[in-house]
C-alpha atoms as a PDB file:
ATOM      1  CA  UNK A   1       0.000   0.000   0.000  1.00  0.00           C
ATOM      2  CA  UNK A   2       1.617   3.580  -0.999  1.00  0.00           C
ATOM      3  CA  UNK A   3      -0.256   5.765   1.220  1.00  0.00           C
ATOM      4  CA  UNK A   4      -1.786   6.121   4.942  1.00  0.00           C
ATOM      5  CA  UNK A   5      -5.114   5.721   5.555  1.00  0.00           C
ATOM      6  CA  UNK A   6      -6.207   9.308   6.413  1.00  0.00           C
ATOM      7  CA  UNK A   7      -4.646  10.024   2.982  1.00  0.00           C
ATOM      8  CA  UNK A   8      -5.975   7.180   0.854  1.00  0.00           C
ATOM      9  CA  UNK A   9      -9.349   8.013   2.513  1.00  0.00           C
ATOM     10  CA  UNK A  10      -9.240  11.736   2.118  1.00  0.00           C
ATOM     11  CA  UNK A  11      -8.409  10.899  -2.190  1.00  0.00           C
ATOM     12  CA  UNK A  12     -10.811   8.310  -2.746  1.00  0.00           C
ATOM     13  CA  UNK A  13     -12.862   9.858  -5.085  1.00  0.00           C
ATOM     14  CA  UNK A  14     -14.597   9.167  -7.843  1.00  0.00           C
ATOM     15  CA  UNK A  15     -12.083   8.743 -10.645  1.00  0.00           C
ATOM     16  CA  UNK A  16     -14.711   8.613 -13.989  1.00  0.00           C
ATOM     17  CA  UNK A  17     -11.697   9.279 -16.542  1.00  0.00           C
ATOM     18  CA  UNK A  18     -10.125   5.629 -16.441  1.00  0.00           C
ATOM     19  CA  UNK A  19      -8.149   3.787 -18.480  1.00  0.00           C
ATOM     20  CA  UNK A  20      -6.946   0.043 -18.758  1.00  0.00           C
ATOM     21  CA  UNK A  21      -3.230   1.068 -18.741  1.00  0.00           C
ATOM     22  CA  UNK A  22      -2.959  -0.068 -15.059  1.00  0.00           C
ATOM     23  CA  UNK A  23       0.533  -0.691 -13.424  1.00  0.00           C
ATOM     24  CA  UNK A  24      -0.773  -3.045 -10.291  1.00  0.00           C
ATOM     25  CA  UNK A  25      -1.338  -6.788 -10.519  1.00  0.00           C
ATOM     26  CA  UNK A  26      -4.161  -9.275 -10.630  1.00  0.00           C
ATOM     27  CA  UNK A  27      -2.711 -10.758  -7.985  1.00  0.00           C
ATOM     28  CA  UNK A  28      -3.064  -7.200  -6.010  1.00  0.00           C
ATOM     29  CA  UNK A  29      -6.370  -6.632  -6.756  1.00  0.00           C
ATOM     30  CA  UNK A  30      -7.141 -10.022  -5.625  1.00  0.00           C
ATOM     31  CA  UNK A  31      -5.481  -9.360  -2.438  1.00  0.00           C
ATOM     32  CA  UNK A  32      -7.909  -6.191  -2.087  1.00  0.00           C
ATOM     33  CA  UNK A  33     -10.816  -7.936  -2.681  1.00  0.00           C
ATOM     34  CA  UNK A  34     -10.226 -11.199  -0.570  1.00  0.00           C
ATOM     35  CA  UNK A  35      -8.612  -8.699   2.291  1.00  0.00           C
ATOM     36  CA  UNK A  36     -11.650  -6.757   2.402  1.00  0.00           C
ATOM     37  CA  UNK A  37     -13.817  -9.577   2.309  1.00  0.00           C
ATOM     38  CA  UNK A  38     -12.567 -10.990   5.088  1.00  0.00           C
ATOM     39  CA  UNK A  39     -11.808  -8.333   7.643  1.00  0.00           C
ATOM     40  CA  UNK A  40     -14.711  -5.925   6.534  1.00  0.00           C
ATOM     41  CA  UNK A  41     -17.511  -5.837   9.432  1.00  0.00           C
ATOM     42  CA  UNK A  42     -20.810  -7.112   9.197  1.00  0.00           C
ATOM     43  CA  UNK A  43     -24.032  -7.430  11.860  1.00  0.00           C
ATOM     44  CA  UNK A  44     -23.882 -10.586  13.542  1.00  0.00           C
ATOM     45  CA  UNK A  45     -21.113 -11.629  11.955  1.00  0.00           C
ATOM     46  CA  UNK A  46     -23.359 -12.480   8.911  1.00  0.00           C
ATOM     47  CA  UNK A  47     -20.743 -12.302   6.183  1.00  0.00           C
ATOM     48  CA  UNK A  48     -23.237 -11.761   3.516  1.00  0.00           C
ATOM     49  CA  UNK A  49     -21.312 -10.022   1.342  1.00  0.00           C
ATOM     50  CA  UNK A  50     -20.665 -11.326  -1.776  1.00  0.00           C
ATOM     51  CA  UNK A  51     -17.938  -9.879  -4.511  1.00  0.00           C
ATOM     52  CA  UNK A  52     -17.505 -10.697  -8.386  1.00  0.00           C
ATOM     53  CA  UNK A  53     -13.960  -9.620  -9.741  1.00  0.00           C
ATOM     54  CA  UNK A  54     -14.100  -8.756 -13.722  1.00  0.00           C
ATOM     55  CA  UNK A  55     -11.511  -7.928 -15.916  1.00  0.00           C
ATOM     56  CA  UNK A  56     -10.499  -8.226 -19.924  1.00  0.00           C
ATOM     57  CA  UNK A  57     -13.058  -9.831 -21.775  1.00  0.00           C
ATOM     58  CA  UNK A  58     -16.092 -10.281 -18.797  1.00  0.00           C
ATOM     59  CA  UNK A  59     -15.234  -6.542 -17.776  1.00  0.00           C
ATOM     60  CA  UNK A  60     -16.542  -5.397 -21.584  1.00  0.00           C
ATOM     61  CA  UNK A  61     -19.244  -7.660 -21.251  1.00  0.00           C
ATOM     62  CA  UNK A  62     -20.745  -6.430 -18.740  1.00  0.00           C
ATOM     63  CA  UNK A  63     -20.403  -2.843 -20.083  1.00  0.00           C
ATOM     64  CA  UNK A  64     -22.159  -4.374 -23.287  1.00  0.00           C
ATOM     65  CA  UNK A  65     -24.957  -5.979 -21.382  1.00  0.00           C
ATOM     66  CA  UNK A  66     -25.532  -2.935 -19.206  1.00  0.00           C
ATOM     67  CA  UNK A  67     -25.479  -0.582 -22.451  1.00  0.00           C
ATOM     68  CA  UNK A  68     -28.088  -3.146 -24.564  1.00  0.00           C
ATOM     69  CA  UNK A  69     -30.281  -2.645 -21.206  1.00  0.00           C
ATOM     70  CA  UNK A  70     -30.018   0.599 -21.219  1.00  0.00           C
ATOM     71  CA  UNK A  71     -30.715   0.942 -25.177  1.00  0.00           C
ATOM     72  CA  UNK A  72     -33.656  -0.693 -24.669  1.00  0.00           C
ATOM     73  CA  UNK A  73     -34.888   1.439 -21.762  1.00  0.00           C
ATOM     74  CA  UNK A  74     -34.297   4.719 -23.673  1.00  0.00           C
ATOM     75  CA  UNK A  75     -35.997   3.390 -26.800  1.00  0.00           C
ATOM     76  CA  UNK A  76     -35.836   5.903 -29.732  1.00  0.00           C
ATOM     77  CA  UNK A  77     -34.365   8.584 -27.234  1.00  0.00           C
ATOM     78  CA  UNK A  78     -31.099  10.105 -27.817  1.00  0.00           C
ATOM     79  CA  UNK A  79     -28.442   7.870 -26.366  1.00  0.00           C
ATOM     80  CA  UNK A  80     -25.439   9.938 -27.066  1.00  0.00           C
ATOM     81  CA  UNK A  81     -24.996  10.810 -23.565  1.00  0.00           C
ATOM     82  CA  UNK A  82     -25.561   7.613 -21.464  1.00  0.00           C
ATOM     83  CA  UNK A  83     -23.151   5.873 -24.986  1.00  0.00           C
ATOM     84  CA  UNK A  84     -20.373   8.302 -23.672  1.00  0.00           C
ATOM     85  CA  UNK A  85     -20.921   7.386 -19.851  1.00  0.00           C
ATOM     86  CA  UNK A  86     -20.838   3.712 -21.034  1.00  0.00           C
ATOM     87  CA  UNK A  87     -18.041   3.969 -22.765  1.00  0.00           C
ATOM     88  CA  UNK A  88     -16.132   5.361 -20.270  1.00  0.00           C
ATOM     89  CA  UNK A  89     -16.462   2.914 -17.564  1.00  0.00           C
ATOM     90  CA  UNK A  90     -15.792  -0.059 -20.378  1.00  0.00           C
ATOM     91  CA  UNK A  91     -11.952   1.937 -20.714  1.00  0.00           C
ATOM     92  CA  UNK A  92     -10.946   0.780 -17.710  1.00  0.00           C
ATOM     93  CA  UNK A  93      -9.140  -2.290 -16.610  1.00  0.00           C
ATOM     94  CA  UNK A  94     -12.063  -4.108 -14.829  1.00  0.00           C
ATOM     95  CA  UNK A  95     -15.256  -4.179 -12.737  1.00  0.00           C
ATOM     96  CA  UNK A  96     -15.856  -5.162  -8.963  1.00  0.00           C
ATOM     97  CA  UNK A  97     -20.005  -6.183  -8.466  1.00  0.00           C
ATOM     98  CA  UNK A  98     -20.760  -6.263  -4.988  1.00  0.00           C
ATOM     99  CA  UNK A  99     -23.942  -8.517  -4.131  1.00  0.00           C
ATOM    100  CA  UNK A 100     -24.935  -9.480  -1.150  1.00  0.00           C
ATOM    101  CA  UNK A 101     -26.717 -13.252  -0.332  1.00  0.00           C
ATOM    102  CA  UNK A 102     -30.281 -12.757   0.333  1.00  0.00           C
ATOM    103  CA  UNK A 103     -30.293 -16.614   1.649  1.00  0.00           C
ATOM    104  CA  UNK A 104     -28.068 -15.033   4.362  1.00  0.00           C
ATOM    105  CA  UNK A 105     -30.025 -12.396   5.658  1.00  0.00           C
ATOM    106  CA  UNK A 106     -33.505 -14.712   5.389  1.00  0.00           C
ATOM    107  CA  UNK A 107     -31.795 -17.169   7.484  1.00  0.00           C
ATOM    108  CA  UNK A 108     -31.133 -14.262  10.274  1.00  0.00           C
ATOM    109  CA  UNK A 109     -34.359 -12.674   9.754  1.00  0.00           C
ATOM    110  CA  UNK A 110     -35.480 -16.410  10.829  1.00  0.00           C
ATOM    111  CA  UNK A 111     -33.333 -17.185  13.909  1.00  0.00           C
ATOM    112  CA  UNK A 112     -33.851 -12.786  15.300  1.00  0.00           C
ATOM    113  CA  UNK A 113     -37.204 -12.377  14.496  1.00  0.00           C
ATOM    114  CA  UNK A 114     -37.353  -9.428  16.906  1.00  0.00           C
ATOM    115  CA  UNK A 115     -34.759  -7.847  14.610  1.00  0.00           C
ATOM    116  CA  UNK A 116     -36.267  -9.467  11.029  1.00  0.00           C
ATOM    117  CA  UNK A 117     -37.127  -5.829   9.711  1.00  0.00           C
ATOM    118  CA  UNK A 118     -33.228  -4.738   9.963  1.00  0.00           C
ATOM    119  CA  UNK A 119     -31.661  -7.859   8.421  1.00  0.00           C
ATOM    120  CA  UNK A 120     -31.975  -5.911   4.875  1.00  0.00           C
ATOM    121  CA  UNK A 121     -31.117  -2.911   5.922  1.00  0.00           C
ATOM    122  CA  UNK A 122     -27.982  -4.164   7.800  1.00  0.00           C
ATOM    123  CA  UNK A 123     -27.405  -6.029   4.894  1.00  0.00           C
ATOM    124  CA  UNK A 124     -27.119  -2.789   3.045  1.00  0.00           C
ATOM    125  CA  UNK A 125     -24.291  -1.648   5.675  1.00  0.00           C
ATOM    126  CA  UNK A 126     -22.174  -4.592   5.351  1.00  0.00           C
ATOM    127  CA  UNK A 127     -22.593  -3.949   1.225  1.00  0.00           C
ATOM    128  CA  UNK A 128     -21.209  -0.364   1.378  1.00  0.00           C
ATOM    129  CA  UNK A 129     -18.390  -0.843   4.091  1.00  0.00           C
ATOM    130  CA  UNK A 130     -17.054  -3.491   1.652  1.00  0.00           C
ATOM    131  CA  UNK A 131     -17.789  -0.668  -0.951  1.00  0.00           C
ATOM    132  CA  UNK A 132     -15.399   1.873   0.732  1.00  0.00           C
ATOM    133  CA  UNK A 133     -12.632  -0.848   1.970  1.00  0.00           C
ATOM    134  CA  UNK A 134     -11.963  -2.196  -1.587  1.00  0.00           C
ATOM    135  CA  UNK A 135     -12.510   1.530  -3.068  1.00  0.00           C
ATOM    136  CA  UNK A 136      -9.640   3.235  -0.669  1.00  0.00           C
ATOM    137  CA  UNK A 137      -7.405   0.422  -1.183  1.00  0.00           C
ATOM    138  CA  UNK A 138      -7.630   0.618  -5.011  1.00  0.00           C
ATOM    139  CA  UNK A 139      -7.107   4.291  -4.476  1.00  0.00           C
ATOM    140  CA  UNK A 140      -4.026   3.269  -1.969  1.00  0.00           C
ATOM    141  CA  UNK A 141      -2.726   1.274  -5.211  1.00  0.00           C
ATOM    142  CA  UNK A 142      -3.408   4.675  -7.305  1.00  0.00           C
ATOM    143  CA  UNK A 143      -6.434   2.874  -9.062  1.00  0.00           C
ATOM    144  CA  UNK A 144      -9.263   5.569  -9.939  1.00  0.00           C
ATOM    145  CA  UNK A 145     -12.879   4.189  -9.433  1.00  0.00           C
ATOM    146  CA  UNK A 146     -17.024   4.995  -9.475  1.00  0.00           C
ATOM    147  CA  UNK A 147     -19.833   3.235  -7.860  1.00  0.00           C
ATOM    148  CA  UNK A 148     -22.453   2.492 -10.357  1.00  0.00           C
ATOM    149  CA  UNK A 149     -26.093   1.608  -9.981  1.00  0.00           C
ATOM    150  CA  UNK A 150     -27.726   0.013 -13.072  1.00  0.00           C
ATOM    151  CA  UNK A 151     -29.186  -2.730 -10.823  1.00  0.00           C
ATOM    152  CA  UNK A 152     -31.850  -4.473 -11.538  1.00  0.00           C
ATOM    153  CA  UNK A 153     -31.896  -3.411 -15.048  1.00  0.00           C
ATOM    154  CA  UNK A 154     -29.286  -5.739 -15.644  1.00  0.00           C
ATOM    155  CA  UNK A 155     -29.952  -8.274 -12.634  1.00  0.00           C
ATOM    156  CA  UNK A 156     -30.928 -10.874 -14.703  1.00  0.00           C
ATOM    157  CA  UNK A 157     -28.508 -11.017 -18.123  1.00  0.00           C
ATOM    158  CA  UNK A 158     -25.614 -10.429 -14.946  1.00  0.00           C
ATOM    159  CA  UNK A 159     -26.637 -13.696 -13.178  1.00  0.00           C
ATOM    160  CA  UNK A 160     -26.596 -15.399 -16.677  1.00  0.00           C
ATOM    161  CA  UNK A 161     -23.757 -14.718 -18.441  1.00  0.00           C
ATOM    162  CA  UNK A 162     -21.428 -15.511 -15.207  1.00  0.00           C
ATOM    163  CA  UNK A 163     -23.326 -18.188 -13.202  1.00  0.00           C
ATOM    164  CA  UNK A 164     -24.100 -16.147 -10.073  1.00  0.00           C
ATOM    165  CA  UNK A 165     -26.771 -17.680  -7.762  1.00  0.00           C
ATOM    166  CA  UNK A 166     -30.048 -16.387  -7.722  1.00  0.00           C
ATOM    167  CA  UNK A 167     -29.996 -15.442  -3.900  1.00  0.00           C
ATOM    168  CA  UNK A 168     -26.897 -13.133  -4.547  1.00  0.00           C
ATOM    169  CA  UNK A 169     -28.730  -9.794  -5.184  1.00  0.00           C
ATOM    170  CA  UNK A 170     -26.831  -7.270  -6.884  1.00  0.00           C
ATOM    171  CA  UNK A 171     -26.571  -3.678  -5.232  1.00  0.00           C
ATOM    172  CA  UNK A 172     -23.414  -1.832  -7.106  1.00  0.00           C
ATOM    173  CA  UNK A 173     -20.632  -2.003  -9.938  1.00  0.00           C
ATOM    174  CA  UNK A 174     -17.733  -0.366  -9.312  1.00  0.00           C
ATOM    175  CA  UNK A 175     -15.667  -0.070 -12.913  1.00  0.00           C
ATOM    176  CA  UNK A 176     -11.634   0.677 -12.064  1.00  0.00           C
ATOM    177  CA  UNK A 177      -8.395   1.338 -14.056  1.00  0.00           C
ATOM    178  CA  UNK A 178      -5.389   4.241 -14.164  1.00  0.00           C
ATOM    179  CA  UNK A 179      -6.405   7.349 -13.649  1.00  0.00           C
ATOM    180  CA  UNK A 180      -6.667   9.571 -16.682  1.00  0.00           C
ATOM    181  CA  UNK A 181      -8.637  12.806 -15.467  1.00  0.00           C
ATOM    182  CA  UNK A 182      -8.989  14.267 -11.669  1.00  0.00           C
ATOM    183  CA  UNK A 183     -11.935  14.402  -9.878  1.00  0.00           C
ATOM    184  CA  UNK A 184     -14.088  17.669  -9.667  1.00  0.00           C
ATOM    185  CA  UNK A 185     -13.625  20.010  -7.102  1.00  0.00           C
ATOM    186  CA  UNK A 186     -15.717  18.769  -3.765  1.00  0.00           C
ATOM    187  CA  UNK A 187     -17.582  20.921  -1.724  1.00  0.00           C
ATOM    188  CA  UNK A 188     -17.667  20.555   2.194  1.00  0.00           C
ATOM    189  CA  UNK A 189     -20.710  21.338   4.320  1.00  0.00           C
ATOM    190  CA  UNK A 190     -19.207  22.963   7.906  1.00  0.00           C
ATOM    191  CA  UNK A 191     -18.392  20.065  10.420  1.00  0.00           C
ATOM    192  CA  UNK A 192     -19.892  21.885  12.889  1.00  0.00           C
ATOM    193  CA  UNK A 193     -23.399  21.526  11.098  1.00  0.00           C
ATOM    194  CA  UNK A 194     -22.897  17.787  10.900  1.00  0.00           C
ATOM    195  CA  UNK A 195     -20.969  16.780  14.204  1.00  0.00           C
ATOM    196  CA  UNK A 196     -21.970  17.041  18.092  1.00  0.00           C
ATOM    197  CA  UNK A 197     -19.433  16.532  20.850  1.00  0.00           C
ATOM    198  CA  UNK A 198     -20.401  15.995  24.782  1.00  0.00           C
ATOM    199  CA  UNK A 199     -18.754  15.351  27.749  1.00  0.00           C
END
């Protein structure tokens, strides 16, 4: 890792300008992933988390599939825009799809009733702390990234085309490669707006 947490936190950013030019390893993104699998927190332990690592040929598939679904959606509209978007996140060197194992959470809902309602919504947590582990350490490795939403437009043709289990719901894709633009500016609401302190 090339930088400190405070720091690789601080950059993470989203990164839309990507390329597949990228200098790190499989075997270092498959560290990332199968680091923040394991050590990422989730309620009661549930480990329903569930990551999909794609890169060359299954990383432009899915960027096809997603921009057939989203040709279809539009209709006769003009696509020009959302071609451009699509294109950019097929540029870079792969895709991470975080899904998380419904099975999982039914079978907690099950044994905490008392707590059944917040399974899903934990289960949400769990999703987006994996979300910000794997995208600060790909930022750490000077990786540029986005989290993308084109779930469940593309649920289906995704669970397809690479076997995934039909209990694995899909809540983000998160396309990564060398940076090749910086992020915008970012605004900051005061701290003192958002924060409380007591003694």
């Amino acid at each position: 890792m090339t930088k400190d947490f405070y720091t690789a936190i601080k950059e993470r950013r989203s990164i839309y300008g990507i390329n597949n030019e990228v200098k790190v390893s499989d075997e270092k993104i498959k560290e990332i992933v199968e680091f923040a699998v394991k050590h990422t927190p989730s309620a009661f332990n549930s480990q329903s988390s569930r990551l999909v690592v794609l890169t060359g040929e299954a990383h432009n598939k899915l960027w096809d599939i997603t921009t057939e679904a989203l040709r279809k959606a539009v209709g006769g509209g003009d696509f020009t825009g959302t071609q451009q978007k699509m294109d950019s996140f097929k540029s870079g060197y792969g895709t991470i799809l975080f899904l998380e194992d419904e099975s999982v959470v039914k079978s907690l809902q099950e044994q905490f009733a008392t707590y059944a309602d917040n399974f899903p919504i934990w289960s949400q947590h769990t999703s987006g702390m994996h979300q910000l582990v794997v995208w600060t350490a790909l930022e750490a490795e000077g990786l540029g990234a986005t989290l993308q939403h084109y779930n469940p437009l593309i649920d289906d043709e995704v669970k397809k085309e690479w076997s995934i289990p039909n209990n694995w719901k899909l809540i983000a894709q998160m396309p990564f490669g060398k940076p090749t633009a910086p992020a915008g500016e970012k605004e900051f609401q005061p701290l003192e707006d958002r924060i409380k302190f007591y003694k």
